[in-house]
N, C-alpha and C. Protein backbone atom coordinates (compact mmCIF):
# COMPACT_ATOMS: atom_id res chain seq x y z
N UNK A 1 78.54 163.68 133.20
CA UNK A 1 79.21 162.69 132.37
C UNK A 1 78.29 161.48 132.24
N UNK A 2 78.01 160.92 130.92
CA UNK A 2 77.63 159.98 130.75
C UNK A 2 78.13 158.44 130.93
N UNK A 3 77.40 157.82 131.84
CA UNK A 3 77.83 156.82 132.46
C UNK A 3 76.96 155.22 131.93
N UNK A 4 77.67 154.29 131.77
CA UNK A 4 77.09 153.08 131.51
C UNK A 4 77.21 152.11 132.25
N UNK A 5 76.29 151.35 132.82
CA UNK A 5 76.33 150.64 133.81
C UNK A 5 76.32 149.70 133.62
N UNK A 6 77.50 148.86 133.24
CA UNK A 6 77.81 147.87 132.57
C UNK A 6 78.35 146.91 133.44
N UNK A 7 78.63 145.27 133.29
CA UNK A 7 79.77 144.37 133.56
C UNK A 7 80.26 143.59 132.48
N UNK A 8 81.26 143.36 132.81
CA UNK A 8 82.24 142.60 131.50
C UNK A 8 81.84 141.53 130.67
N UNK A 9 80.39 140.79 131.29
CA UNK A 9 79.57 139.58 130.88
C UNK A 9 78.64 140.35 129.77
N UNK A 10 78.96 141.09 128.74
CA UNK A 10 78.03 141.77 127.76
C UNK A 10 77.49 141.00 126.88
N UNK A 11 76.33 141.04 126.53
CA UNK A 11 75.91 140.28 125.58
C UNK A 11 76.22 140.83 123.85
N UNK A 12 76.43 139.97 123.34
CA UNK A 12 76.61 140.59 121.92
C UNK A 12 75.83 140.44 120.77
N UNK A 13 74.76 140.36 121.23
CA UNK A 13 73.24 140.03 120.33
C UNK A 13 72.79 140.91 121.21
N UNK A 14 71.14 141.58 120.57
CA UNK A 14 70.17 141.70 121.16
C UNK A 14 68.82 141.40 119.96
N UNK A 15 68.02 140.80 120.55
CA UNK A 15 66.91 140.30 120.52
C UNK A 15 65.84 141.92 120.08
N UNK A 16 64.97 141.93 119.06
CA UNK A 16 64.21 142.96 119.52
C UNK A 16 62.91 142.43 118.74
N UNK A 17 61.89 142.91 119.73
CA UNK A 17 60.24 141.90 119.57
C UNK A 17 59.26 142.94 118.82
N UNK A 18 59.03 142.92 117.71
CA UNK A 18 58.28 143.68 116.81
C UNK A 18 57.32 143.11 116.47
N UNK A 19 56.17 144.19 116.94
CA UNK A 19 54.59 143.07 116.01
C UNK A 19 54.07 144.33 114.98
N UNK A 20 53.99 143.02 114.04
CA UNK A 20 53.22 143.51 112.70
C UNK A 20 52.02 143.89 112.49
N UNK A 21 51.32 144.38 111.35
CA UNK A 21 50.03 145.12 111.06
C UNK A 21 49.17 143.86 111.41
N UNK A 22 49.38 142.56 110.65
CA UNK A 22 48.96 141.71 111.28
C UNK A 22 48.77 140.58 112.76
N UNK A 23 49.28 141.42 113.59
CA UNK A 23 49.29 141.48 115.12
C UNK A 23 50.54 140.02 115.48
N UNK A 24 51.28 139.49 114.65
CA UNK A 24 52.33 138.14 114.75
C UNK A 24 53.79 139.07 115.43
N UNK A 25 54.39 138.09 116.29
CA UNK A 25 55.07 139.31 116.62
C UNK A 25 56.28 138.14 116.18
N UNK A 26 57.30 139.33 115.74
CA UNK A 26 58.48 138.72 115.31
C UNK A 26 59.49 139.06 116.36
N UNK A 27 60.48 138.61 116.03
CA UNK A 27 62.05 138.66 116.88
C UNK A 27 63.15 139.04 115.89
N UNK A 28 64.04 139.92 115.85
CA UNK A 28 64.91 140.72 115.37
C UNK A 28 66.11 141.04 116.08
N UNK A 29 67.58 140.66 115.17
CA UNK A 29 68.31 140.61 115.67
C UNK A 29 69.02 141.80 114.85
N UNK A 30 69.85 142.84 115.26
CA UNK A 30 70.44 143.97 114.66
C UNK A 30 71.76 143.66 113.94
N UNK A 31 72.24 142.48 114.36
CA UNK A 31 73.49 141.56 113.66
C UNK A 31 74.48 143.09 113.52
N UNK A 32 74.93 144.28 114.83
CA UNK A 32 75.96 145.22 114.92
C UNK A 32 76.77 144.31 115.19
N UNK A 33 78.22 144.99 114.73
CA UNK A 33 79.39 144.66 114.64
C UNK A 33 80.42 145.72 114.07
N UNK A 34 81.16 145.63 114.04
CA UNK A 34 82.53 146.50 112.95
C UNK A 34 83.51 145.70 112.44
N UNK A 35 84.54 146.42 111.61
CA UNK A 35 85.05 145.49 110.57
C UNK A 35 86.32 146.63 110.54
N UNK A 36 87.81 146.64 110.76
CA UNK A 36 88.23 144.93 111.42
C UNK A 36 88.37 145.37 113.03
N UNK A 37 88.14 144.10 113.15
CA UNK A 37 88.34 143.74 115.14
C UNK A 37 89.30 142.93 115.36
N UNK A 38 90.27 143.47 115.92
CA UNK A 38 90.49 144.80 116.49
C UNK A 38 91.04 145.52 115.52
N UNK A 39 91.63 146.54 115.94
CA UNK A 39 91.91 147.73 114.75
C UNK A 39 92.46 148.53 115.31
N UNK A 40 93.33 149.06 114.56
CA UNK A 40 94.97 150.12 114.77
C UNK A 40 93.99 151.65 114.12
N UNK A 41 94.27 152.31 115.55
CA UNK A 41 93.78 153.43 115.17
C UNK A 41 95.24 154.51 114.80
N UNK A 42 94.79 155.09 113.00
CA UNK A 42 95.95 155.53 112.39
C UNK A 42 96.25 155.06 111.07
N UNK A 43 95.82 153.06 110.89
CA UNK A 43 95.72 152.51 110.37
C UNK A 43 94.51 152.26 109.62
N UNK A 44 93.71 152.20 110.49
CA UNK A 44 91.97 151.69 109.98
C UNK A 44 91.02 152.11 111.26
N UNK A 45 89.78 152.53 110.55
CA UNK A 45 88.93 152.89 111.17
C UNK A 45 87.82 152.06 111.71
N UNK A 46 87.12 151.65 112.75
CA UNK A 46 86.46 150.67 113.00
C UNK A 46 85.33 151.13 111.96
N UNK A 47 84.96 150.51 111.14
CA UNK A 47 83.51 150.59 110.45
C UNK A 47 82.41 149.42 110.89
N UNK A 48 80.94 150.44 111.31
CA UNK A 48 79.96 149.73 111.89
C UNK A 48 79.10 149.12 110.87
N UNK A 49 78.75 148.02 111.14
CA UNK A 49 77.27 147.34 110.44
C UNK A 49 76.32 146.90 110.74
N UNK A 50 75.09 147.45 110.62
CA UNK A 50 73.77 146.75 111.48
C UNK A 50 72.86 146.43 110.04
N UNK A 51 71.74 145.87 110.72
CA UNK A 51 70.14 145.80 109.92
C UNK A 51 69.05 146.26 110.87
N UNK A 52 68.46 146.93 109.60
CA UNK A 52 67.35 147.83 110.81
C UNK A 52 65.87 147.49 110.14
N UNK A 53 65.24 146.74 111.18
CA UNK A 53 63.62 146.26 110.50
C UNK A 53 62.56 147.31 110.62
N UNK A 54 63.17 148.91 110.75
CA UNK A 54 61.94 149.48 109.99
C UNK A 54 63.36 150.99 110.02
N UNK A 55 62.48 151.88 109.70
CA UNK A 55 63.55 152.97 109.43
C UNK A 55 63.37 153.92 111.15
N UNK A 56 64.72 154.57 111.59
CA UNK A 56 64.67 155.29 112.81
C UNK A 56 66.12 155.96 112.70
N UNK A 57 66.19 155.74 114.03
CA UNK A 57 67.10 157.11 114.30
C UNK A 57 68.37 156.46 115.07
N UNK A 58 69.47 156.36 114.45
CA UNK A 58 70.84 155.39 115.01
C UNK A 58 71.79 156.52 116.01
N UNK A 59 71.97 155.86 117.41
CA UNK A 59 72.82 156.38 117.76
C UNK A 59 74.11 155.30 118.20
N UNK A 60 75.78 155.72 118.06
CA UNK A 60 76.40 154.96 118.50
C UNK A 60 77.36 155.31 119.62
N UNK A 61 77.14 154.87 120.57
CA UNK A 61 78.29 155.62 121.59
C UNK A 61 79.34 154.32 122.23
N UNK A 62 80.58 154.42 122.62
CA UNK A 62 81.73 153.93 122.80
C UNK A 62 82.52 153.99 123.97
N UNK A 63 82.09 153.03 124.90
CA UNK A 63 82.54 153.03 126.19
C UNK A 63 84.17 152.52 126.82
N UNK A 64 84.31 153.25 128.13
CA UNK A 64 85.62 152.21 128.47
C UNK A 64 85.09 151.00 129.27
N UNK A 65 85.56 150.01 129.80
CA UNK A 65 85.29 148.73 130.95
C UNK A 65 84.77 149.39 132.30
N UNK A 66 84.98 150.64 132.34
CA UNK A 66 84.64 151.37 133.74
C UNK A 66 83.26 151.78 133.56
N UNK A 67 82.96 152.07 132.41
CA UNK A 67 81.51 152.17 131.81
C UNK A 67 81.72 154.03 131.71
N UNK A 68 82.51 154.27 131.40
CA UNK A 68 82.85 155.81 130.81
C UNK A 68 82.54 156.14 129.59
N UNK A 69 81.49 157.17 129.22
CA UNK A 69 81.30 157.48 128.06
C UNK A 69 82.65 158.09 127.43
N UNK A 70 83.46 157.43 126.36
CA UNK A 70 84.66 157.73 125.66
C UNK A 70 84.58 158.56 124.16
N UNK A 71 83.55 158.13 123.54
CA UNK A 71 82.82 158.91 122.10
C UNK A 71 81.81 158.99 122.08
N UNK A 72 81.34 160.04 121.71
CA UNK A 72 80.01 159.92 120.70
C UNK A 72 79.96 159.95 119.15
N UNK A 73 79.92 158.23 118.57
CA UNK A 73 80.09 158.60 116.93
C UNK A 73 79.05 159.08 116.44
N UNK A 74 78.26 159.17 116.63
CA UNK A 74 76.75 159.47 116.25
C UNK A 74 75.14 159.60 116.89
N UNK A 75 74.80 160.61 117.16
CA UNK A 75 73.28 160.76 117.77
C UNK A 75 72.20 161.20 116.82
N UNK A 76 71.16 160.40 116.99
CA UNK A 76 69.87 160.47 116.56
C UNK A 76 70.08 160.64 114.57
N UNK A 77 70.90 159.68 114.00
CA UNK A 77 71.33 159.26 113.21
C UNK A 77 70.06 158.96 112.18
N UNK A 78 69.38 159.83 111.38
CA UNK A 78 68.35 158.99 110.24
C UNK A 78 68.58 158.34 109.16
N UNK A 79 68.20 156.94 109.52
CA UNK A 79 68.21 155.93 109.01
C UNK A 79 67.12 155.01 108.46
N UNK A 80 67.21 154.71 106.87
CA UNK A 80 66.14 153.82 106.41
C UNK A 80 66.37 152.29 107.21
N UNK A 81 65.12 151.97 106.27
CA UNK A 81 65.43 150.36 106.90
C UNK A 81 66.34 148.94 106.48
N UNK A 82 67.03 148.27 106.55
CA UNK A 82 67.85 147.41 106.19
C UNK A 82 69.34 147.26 106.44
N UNK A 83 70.17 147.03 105.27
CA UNK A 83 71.40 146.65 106.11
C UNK A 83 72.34 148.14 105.33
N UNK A 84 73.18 148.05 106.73
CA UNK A 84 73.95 149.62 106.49
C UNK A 84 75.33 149.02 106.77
N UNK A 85 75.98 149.37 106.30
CA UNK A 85 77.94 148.88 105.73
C UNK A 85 78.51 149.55 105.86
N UNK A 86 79.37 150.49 107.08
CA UNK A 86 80.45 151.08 106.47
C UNK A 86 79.99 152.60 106.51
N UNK A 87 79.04 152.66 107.09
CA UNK A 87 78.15 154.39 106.89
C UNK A 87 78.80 155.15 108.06
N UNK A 88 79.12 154.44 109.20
CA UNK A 88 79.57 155.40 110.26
C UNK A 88 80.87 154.40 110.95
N UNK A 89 81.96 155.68 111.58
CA UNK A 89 83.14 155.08 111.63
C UNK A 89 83.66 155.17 112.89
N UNK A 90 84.55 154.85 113.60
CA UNK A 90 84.86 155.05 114.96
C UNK A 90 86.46 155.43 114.49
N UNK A 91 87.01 156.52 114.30
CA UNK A 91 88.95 156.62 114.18
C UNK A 91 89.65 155.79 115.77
N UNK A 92 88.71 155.86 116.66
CA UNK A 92 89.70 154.96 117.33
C UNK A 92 90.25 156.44 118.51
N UNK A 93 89.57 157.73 117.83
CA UNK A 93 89.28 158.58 119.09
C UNK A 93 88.69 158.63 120.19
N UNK A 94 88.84 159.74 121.06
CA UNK A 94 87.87 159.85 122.29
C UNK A 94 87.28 161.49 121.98
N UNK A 95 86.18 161.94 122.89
CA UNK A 95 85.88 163.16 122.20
C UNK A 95 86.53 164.12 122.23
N UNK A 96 87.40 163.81 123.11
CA UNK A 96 88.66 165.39 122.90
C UNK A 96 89.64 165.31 121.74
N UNK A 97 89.63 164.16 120.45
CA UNK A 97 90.60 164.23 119.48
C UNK A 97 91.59 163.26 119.86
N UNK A 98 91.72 162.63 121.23
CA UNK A 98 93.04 161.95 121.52
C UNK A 98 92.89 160.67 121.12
N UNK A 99 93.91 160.11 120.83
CA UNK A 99 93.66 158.84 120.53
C UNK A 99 93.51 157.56 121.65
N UNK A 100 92.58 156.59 121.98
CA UNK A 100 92.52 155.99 123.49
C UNK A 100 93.93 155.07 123.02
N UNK A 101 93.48 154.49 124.67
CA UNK A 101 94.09 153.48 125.33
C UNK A 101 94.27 152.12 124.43
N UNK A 102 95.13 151.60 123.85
CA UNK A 102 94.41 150.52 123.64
C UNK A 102 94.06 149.46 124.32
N UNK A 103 92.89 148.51 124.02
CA UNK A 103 92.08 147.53 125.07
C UNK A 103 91.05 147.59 124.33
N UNK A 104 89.87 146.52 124.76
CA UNK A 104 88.60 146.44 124.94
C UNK A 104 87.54 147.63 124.91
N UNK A 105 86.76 147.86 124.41
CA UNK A 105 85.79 149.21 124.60
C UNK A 105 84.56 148.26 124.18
N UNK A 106 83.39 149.04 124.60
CA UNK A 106 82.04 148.47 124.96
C UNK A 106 81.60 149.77 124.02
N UNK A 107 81.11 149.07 122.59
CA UNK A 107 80.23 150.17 121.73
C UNK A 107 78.86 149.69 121.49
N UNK A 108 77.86 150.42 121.96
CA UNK A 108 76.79 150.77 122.31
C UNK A 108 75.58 151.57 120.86
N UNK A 109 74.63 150.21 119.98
CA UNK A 109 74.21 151.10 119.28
C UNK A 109 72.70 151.11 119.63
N UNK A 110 72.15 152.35 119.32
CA UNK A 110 70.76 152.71 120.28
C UNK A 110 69.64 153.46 119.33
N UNK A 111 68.91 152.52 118.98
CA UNK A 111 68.03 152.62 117.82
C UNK A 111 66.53 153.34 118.20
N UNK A 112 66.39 154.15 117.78
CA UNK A 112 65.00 154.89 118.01
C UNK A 112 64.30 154.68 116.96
N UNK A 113 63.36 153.46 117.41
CA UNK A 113 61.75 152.94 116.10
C UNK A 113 60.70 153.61 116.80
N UNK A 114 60.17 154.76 115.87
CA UNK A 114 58.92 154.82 116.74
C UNK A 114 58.63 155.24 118.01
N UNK A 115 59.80 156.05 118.38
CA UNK A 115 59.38 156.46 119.73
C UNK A 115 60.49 155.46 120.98
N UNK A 116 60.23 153.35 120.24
CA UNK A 116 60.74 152.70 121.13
C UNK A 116 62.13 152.33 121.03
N UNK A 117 62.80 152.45 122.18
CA UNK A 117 64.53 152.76 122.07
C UNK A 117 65.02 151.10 122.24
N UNK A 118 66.12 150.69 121.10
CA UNK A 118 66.35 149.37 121.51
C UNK A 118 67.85 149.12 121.33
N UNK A 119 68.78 148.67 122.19
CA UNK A 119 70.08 148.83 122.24
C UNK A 119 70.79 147.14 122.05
N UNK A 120 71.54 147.45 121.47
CA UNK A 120 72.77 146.11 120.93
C UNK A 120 74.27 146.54 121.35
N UNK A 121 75.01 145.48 121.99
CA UNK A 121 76.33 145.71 122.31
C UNK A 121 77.25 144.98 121.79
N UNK A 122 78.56 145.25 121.36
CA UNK A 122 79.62 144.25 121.22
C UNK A 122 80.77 144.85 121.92
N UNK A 123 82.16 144.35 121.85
CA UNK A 123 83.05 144.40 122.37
C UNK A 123 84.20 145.05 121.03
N UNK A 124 84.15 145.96 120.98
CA UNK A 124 86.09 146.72 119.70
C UNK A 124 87.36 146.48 120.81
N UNK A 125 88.34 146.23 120.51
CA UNK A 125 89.07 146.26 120.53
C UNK A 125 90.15 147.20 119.93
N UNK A 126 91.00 147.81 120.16
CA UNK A 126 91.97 148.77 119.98
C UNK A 126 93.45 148.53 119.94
N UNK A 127 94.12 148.20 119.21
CA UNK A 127 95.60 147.53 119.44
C UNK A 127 96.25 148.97 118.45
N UNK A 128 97.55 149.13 118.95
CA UNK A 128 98.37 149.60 117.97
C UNK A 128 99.53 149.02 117.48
């Protein structure tokens, strides 16, 4: 079982340090999130949104507070570069079809540029 080793102090940015052809290195923020927070699963589906500063491979996975892997919405996801709206969805399942708990969940998106893996977190919420 996939496990995340998390505490409740999550950050909800991540920072990611990219250097260019011309050797300047920039800072990049993935600005993930979903839309709406929180969200009635039945009702609406969490829809994700990032920006991606070169093209790779999106994965999103969806934790409980215990750091329990709860979904997998998506692995090794190909993706161009820029901003994505609405392309991948969370129903507000777990992977057996059931519908969770509602509360807090820790969704996890995990970007493969190039080989280098770079991860962003926020906090969904689940109400019914």
């Amino acid at each position: 079982m996939r496990k995340l080793g998390i505490n409740t102090a999550i950050p909800l940015a991540a920072l990611v340090v990219l250097a260019t052809a011309a050797g300047a290195v920039t800072e990049y923020e993935f600005q993930f999130h979903n839309y709406p927070n929180p969200f009635f699963p039945g009702d609406s589906d969490a829809s994700f949104s990032y920006e991606l500063p070169s093209p790779g491979n999106v994965s999103i996975y969806v934790y409980d507070f215990e750091g329990a892997l709860v979904r997998t919405v998506e692995e090794n996801y190909p993706q161009v570069y820029g901003k994505h709206e609405g392309e991948l969805e969370w129903d507000g399942r777990d992977d057996t079809g059931e519908i969770v708990a509602p509360g807090p969940y820790v969704v996890v998106l995990e970007v493969n540029i190039a080989g280098e893996v770079y991860r962003d977190t926020f906090v969904a919420v689940v109400n019914r």
